[in-house]
PDB file of N, CA and C in Angstrom:
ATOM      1  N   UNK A   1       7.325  24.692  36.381  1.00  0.00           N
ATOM      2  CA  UNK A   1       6.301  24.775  35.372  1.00  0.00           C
ATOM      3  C   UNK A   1       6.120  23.410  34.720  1.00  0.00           C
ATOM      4  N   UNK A   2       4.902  22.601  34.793  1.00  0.00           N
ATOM      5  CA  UNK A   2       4.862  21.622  34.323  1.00  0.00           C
ATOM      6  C   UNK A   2       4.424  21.999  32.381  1.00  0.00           C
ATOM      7  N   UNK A   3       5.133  20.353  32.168  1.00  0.00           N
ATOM      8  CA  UNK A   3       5.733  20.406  30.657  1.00  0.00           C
ATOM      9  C   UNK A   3       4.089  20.067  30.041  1.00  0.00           C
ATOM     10  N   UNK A   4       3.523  20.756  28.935  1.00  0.00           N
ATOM     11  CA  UNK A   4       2.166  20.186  28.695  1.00  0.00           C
ATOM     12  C   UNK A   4       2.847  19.484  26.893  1.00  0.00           C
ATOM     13  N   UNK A   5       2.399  18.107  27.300  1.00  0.00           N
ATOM     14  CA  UNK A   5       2.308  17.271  25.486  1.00  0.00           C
ATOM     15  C   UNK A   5       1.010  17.050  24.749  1.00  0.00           C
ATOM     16  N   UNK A   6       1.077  17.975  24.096  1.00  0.00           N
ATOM     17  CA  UNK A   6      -0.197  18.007  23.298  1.00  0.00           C
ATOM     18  C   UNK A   6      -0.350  16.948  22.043  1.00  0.00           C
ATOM     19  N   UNK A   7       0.404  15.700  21.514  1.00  0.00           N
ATOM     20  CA  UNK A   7       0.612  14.998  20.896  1.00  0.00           C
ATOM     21  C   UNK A   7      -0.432  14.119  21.525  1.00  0.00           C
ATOM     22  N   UNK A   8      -1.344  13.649  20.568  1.00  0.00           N
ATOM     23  CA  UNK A   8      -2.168  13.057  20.503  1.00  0.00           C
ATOM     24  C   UNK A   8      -2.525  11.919  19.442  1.00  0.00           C
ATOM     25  N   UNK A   9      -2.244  10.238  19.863  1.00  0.00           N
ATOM     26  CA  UNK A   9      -2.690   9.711  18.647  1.00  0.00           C
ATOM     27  C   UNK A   9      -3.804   9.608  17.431  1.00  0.00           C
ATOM     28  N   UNK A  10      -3.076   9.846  16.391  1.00  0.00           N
ATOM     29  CA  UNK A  10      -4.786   9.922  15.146  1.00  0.00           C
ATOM     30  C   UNK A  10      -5.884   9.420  15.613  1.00  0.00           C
ATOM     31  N   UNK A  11      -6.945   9.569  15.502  1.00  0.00           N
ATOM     32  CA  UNK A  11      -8.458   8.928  15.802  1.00  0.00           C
ATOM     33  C   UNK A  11      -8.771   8.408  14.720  1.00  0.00           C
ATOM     34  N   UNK A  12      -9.665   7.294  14.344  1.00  0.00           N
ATOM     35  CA  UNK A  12      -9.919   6.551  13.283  1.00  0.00           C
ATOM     36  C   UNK A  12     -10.808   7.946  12.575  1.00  0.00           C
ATOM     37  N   UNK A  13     -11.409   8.575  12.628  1.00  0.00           N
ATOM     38  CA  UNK A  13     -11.506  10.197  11.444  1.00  0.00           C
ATOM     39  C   UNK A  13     -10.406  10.376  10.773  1.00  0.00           C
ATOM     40  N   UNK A  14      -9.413  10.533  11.335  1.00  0.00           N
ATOM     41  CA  UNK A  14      -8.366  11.092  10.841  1.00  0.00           C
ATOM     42  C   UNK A  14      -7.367  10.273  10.296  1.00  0.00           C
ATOM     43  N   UNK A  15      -7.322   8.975  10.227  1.00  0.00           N
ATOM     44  CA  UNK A  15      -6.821   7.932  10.250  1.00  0.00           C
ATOM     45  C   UNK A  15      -7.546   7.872   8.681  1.00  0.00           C
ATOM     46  N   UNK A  16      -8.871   7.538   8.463  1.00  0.00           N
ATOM     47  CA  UNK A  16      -9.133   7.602   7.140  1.00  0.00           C
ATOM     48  C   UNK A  16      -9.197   8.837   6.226  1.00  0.00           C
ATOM     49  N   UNK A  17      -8.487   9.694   6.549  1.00  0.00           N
ATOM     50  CA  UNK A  17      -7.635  11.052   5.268  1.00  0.00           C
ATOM     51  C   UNK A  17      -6.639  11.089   5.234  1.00  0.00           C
ATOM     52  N   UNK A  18      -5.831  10.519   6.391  1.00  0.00           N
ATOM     53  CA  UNK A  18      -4.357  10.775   6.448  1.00  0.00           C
ATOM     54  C   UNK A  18      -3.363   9.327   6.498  1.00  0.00           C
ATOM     55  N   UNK A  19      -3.876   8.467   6.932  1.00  0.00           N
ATOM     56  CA  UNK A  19      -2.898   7.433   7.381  1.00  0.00           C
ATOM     57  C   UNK A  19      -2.119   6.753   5.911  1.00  0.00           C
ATOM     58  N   UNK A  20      -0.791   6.395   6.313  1.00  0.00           N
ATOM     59  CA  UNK A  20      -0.016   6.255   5.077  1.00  0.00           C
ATOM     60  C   UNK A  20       0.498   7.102   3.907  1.00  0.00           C
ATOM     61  N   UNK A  21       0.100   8.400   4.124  1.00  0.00           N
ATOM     62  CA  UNK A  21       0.802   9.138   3.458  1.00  0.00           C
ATOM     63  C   UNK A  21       1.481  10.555   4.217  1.00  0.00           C
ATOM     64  N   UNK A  22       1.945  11.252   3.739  1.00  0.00           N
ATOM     65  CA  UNK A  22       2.568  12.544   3.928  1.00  0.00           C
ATOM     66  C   UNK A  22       2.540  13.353   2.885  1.00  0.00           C
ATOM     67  N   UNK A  23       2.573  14.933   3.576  1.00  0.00           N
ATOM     68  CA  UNK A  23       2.693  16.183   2.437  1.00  0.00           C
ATOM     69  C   UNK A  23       3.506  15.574   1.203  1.00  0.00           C
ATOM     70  N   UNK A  24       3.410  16.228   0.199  1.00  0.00           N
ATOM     71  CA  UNK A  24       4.243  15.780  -0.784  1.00  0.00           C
ATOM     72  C   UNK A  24       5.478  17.550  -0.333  1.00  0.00           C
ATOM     73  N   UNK A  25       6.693  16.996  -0.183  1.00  0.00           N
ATOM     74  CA  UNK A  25       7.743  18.195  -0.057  1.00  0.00           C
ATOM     75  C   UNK A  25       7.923  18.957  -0.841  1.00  0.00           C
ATOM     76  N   UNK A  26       7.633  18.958  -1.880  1.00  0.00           N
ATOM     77  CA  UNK A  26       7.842  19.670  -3.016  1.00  0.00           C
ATOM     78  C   UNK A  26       6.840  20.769  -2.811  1.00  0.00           C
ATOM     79  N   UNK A  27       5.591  20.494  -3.070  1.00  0.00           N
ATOM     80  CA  UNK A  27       4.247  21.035  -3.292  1.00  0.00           C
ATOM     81  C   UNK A  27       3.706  21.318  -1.637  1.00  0.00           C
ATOM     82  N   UNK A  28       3.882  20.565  -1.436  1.00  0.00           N
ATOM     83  CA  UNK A  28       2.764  20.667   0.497  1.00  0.00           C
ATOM     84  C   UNK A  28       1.541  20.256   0.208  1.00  0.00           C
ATOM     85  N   UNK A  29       1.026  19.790  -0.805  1.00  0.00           N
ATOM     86  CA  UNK A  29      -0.303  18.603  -1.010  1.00  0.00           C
ATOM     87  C   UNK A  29      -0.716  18.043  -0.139  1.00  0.00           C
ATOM     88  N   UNK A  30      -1.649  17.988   0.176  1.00  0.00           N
ATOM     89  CA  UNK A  30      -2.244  16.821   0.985  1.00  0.00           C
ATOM     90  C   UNK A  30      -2.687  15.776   0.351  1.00  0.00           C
ATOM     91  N   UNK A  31      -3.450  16.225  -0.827  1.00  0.00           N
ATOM     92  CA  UNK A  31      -4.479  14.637  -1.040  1.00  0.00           C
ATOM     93  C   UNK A  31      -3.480  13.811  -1.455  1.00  0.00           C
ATOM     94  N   UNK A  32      -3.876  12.399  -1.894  1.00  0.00           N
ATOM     95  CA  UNK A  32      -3.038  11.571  -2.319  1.00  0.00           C
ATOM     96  C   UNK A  32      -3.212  11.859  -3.797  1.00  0.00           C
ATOM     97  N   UNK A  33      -1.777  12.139  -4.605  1.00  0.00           N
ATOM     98  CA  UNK A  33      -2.010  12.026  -6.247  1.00  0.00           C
ATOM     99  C   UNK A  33      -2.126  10.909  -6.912  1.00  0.00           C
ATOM    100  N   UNK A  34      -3.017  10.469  -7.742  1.00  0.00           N
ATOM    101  CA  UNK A  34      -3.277   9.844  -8.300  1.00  0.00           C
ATOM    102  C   UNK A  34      -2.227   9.441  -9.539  1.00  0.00           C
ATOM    103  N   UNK A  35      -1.490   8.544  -9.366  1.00  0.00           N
ATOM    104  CA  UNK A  35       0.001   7.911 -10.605  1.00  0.00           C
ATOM    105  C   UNK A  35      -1.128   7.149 -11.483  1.00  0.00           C
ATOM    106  N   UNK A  36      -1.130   7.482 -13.243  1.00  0.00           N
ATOM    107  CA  UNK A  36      -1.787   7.033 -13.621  1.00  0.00           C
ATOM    108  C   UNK A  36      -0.640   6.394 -14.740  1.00  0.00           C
ATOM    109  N   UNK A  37       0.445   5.876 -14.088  1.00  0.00           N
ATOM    110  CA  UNK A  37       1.135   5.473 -15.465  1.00  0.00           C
ATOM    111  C   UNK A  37       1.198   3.718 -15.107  1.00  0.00           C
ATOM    112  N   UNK A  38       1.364   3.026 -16.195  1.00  0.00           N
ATOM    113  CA  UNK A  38       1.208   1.987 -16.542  1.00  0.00           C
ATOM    114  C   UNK A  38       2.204   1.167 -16.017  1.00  0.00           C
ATOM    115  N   UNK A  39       3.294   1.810 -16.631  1.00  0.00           N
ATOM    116  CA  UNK A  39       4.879   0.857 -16.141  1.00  0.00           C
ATOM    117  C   UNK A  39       5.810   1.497 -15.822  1.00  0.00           C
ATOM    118  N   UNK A  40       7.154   1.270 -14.753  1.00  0.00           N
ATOM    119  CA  UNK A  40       8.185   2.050 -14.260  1.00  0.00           C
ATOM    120  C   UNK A  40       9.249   2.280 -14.883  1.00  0.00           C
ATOM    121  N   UNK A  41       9.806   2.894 -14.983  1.00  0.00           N
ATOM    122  CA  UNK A  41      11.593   2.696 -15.755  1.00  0.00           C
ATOM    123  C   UNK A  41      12.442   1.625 -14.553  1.00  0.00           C
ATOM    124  N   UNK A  42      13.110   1.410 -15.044  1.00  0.00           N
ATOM    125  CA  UNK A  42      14.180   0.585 -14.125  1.00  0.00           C
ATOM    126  C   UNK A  42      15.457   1.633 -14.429  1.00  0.00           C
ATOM    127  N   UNK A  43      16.483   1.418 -13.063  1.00  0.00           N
ATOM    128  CA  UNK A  43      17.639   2.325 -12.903  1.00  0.00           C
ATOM    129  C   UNK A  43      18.541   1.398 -14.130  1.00  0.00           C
ATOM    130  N   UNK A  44      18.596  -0.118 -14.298  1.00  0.00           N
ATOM    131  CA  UNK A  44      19.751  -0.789 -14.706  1.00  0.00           C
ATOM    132  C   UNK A  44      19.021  -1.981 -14.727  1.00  0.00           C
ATOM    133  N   UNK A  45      19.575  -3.127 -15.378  1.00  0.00           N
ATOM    134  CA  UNK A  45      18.737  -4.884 -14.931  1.00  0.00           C
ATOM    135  C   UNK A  45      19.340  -5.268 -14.108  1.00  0.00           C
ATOM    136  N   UNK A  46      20.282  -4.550 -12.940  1.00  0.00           N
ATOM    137  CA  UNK A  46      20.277  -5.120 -11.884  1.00  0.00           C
ATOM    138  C   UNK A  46      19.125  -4.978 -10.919  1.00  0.00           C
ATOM    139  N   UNK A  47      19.299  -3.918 -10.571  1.00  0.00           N
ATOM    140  CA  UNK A  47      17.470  -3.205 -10.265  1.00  0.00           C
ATOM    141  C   UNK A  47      16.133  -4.178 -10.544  1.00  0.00           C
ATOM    142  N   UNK A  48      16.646  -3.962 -12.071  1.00  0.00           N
ATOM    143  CA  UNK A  48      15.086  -4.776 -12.378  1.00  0.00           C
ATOM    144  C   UNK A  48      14.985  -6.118 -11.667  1.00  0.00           C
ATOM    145  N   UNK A  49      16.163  -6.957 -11.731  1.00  0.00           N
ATOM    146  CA  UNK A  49      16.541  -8.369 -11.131  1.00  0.00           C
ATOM    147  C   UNK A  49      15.835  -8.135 -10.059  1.00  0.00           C
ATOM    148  N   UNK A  50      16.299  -7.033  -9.243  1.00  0.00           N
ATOM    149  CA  UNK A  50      16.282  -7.092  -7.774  1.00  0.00           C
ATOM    150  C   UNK A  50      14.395  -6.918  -7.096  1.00  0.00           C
ATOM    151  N   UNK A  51      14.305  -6.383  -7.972  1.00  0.00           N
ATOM    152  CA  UNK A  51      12.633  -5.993  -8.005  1.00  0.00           C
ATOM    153  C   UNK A  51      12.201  -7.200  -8.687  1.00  0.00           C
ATOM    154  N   UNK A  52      12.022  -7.959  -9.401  1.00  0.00           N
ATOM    155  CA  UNK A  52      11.423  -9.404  -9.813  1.00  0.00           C
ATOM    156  C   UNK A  52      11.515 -10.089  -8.938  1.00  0.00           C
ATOM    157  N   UNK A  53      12.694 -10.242  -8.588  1.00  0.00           N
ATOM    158  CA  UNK A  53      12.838 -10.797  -7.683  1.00  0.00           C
ATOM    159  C   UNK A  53      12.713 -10.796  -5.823  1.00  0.00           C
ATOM    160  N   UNK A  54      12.043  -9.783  -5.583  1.00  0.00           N
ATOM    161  CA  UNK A  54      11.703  -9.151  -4.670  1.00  0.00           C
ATOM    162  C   UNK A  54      12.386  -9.141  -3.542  1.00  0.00           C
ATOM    163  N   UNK A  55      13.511  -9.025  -4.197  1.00  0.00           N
ATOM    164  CA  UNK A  55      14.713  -8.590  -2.737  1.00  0.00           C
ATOM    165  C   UNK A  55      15.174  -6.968  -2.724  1.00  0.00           C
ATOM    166  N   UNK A  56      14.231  -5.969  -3.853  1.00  0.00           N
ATOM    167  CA  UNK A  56      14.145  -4.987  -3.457  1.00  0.00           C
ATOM    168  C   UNK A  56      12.909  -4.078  -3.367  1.00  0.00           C
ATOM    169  N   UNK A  57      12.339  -3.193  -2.764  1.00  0.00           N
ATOM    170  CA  UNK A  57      11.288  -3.131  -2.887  1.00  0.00           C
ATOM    171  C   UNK A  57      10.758  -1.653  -3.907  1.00  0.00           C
ATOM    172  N   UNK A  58      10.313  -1.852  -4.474  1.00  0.00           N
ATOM    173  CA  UNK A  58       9.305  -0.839  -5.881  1.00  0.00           C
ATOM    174  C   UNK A  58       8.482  -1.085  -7.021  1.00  0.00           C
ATOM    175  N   UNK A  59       8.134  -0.547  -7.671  1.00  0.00           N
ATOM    176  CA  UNK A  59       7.052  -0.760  -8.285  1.00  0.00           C
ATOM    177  C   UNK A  59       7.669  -1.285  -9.923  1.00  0.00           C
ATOM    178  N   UNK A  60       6.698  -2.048 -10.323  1.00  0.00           N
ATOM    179  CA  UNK A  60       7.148  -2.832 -11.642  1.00  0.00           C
ATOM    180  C   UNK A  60       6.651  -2.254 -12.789  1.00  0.00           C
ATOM    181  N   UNK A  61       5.074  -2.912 -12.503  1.00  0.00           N
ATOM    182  CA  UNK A  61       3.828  -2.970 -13.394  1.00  0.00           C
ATOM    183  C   UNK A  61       2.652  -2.020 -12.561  1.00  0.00           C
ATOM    184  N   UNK A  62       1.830  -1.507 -13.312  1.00  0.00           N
ATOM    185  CA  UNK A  62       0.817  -1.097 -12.670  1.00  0.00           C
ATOM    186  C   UNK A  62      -0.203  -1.425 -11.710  1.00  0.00           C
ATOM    187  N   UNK A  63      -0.667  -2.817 -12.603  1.00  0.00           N
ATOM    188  CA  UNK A  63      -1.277  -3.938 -12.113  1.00  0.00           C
ATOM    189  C   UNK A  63      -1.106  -4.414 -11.190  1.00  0.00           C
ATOM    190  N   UNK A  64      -0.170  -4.439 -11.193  1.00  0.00           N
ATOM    191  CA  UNK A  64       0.628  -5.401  -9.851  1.00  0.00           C
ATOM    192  C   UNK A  64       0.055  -4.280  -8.535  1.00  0.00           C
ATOM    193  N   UNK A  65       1.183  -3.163  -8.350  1.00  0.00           N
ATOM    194  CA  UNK A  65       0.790  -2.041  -7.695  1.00  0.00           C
ATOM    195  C   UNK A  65       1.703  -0.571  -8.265  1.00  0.00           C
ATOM    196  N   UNK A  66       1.064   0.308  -7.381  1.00  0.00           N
ATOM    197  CA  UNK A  66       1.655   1.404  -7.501  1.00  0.00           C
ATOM    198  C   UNK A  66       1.536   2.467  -6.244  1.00  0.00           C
ATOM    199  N   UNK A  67       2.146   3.482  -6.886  1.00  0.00           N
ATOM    200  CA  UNK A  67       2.238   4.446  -5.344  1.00  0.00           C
ATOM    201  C   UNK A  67       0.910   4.671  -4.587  1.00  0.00           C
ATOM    202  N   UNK A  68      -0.306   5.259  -5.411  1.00  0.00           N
ATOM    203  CA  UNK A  68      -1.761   4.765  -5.082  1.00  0.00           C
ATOM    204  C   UNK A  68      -2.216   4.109  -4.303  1.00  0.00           C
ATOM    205  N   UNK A  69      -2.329   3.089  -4.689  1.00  0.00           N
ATOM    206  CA  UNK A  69      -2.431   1.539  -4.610  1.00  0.00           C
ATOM    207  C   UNK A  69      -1.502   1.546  -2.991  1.00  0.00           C
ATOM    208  N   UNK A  70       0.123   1.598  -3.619  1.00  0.00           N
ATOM    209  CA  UNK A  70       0.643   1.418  -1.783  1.00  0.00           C
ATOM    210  C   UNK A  70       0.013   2.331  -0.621  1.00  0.00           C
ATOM    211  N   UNK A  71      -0.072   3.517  -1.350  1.00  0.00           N
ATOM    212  CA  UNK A  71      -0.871   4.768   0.057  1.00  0.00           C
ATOM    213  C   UNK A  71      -1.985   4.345   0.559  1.00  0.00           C
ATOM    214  N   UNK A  72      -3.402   3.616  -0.521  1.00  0.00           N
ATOM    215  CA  UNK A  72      -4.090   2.817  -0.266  1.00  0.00           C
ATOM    216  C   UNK A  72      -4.265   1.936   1.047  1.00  0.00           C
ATOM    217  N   UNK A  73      -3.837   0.832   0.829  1.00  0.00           N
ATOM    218  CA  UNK A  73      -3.401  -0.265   1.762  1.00  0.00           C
ATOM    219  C   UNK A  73      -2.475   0.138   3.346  1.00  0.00           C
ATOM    220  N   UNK A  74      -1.574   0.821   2.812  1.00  0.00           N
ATOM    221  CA  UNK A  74      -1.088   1.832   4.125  1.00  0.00           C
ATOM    222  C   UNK A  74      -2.333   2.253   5.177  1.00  0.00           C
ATOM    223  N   UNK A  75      -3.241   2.751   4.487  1.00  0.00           N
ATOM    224  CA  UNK A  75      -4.140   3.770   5.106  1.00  0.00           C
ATOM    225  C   UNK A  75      -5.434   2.606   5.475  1.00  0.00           C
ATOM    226  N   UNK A  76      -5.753   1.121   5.012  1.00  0.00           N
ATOM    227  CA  UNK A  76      -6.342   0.336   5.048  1.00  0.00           C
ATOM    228  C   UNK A  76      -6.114   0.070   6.850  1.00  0.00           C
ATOM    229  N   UNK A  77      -4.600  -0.525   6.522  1.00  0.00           N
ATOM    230  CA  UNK A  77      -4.141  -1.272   7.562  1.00  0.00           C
ATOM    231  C   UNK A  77      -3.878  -0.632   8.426  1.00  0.00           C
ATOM    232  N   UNK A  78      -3.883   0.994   8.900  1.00  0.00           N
ATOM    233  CA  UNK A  78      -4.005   2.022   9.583  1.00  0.00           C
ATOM    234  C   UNK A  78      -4.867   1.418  10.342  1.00  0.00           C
ATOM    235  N   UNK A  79      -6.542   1.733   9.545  1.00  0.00           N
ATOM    236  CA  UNK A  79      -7.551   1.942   9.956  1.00  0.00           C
ATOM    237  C   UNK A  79      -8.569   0.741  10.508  1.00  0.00           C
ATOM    238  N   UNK A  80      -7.551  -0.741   9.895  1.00  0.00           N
ATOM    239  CA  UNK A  80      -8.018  -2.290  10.875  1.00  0.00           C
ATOM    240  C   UNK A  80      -6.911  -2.510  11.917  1.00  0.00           C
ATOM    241  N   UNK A  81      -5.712  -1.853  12.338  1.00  0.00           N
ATOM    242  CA  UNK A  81      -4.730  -2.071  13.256  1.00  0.00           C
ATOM    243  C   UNK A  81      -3.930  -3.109  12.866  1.00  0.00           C
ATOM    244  N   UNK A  82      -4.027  -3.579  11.231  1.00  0.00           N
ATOM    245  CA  UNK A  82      -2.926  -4.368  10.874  1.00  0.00           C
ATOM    246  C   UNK A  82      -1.660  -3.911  10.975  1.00  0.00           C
ATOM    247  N   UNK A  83      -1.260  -5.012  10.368  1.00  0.00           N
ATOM    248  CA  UNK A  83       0.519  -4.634   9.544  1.00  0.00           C
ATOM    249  C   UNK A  83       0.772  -4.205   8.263  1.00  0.00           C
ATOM    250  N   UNK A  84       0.026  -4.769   7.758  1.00  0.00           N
ATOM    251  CA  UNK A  84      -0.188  -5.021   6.074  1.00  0.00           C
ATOM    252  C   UNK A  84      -1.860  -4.984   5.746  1.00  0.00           C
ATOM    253  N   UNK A  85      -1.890  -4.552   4.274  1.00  0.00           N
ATOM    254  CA  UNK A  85      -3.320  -4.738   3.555  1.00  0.00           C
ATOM    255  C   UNK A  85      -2.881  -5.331   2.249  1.00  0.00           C
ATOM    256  N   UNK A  86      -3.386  -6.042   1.453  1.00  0.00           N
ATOM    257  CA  UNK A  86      -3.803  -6.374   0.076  1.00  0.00           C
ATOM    258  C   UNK A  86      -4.907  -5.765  -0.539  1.00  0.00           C
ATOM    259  N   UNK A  87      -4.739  -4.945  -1.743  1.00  0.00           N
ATOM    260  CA  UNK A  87      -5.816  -4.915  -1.947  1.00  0.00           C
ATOM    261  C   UNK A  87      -5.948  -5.261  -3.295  1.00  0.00           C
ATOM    262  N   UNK A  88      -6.991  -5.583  -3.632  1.00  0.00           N
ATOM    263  CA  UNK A  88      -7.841  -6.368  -5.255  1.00  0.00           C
ATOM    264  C   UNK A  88      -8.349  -5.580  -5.949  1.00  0.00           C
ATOM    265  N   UNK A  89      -8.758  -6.185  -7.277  1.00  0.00           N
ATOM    266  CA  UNK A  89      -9.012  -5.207  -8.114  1.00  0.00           C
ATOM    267  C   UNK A  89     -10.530  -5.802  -8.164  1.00  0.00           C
ATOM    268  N   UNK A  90     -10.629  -6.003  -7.402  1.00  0.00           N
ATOM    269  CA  UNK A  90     -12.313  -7.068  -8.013  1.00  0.00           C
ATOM    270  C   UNK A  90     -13.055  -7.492  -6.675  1.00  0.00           C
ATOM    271  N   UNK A  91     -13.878  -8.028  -5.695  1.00  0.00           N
ATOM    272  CA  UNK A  91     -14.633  -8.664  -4.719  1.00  0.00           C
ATOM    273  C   UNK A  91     -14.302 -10.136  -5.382  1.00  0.00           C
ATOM    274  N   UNK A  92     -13.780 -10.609  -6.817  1.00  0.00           N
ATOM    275  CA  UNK A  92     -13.966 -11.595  -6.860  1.00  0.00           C
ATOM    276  C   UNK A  92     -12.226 -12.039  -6.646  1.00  0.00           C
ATOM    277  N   UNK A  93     -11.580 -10.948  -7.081  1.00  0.00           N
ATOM    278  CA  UNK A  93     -10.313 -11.116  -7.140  1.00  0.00           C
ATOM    279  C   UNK A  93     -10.191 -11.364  -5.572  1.00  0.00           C
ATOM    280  N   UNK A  94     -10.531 -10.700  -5.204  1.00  0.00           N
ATOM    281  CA  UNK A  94     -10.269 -10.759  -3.007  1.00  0.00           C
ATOM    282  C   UNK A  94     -10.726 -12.038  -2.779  1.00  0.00           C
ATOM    283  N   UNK A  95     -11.830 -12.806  -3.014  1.00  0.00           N
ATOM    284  CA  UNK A  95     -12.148 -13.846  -2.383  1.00  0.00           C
ATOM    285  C   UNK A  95     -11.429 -15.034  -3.271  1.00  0.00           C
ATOM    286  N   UNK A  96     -10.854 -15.094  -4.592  1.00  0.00           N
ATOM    287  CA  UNK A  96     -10.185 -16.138  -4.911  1.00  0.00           C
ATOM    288  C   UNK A  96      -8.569 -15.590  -3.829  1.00  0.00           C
ATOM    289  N   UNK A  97      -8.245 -14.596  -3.669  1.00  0.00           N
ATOM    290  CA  UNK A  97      -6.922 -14.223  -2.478  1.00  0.00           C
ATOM    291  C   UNK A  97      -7.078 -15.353  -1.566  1.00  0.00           C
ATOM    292  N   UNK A  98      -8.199 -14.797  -0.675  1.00  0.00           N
ATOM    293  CA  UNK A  98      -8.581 -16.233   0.361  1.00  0.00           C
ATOM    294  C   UNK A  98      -8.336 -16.896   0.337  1.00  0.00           C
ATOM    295  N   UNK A  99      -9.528 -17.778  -0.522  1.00  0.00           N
ATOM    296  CA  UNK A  99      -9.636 -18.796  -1.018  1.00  0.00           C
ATOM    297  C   UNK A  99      -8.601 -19.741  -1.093  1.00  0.00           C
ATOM    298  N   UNK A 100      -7.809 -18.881  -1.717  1.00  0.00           N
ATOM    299  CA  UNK A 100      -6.243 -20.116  -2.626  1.00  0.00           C
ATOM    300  C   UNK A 100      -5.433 -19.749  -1.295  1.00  0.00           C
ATOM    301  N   UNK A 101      -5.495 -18.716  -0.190  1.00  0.00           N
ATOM    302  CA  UNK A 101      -4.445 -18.842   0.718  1.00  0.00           C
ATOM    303  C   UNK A 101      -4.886 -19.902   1.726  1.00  0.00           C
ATOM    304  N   UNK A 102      -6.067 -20.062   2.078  1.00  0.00           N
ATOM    305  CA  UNK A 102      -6.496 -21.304   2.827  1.00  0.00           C
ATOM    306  C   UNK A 102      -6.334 -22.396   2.279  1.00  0.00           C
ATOM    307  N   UNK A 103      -6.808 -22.955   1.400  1.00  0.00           N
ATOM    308  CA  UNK A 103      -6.738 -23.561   0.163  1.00  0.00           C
ATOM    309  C   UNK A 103      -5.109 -24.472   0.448  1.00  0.00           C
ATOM    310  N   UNK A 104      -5.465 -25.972   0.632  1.00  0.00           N
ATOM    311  CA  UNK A 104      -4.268 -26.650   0.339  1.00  0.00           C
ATOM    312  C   UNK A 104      -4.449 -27.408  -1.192  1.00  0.00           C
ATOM    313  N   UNK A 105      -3.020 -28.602  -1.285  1.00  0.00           N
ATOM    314  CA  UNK A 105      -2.836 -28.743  -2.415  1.00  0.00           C
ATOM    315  C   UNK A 105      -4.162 -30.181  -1.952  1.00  0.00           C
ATOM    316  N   UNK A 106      -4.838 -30.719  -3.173  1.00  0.00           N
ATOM    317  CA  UNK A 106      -5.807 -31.524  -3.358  1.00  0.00           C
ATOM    318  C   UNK A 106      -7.274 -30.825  -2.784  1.00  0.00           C
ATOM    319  N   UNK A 107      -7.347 -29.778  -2.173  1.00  0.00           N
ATOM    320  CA  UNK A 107      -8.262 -29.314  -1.916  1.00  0.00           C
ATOM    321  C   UNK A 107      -9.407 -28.761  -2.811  1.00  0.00           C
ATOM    322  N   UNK A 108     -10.942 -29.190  -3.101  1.00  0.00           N
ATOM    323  CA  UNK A 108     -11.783 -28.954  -4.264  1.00  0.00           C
ATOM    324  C   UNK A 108     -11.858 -27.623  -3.678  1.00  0.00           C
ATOM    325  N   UNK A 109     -12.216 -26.492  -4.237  1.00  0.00           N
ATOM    326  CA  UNK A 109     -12.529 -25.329  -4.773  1.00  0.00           C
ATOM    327  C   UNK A 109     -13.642 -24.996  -5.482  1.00  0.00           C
TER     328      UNK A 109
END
């Protein structure tokens, strides 16, 4: 009896509802929840150290990012076949990103 695999990779449809996140275990949610809080607790200031300093990875500030925000970009870079996404808070914020990453030192702007 041949073995049938019905596993099939996401299609870019499905790729933009789902990619980068999972059920929440608790609940079985699908959508992504929306974290509307501002700032994180830290476990200890070692933690915090370790997160400033970005030799561990989580969330700080809001601004900066958040769980959102990471599911976001997850689901970005899904859906261009990156690795990674950035994302901005602005069209202007994204193109000064560019900008200053091309951008050497003496270079007019």
């Amino acid at each position: 009896m041949a073995q049938n695999n019905f596993y099939k990779a996401p299609e870019f449809d499905t790729l933009q509802l789902h990619a980068g996140q999972t059920p929440d275990p608790t609940t079985n949610a699908r959508a992504v929840p929306i974290y509307a809080s501002t700032s994180f607790v830290f476990n200890d200031s070692k933690h915090a150290a370790n997160l400033f300093g970005l030799r561990a990875f989580g969330n700080i500030y809001s601004r900066i990012g958040n769980p959102t925000i990471q599911i976001f970009e997850e689901r970005l870079s899904a859906l261009e076949g990156g690795v990674a996404a950035v994302a901005a808070s602005s069209g202007q914020a994204a193109q000064f990103q560019a900008i200053s990453t091309i951008a050497g030192a003496g270079d007019n702007i």
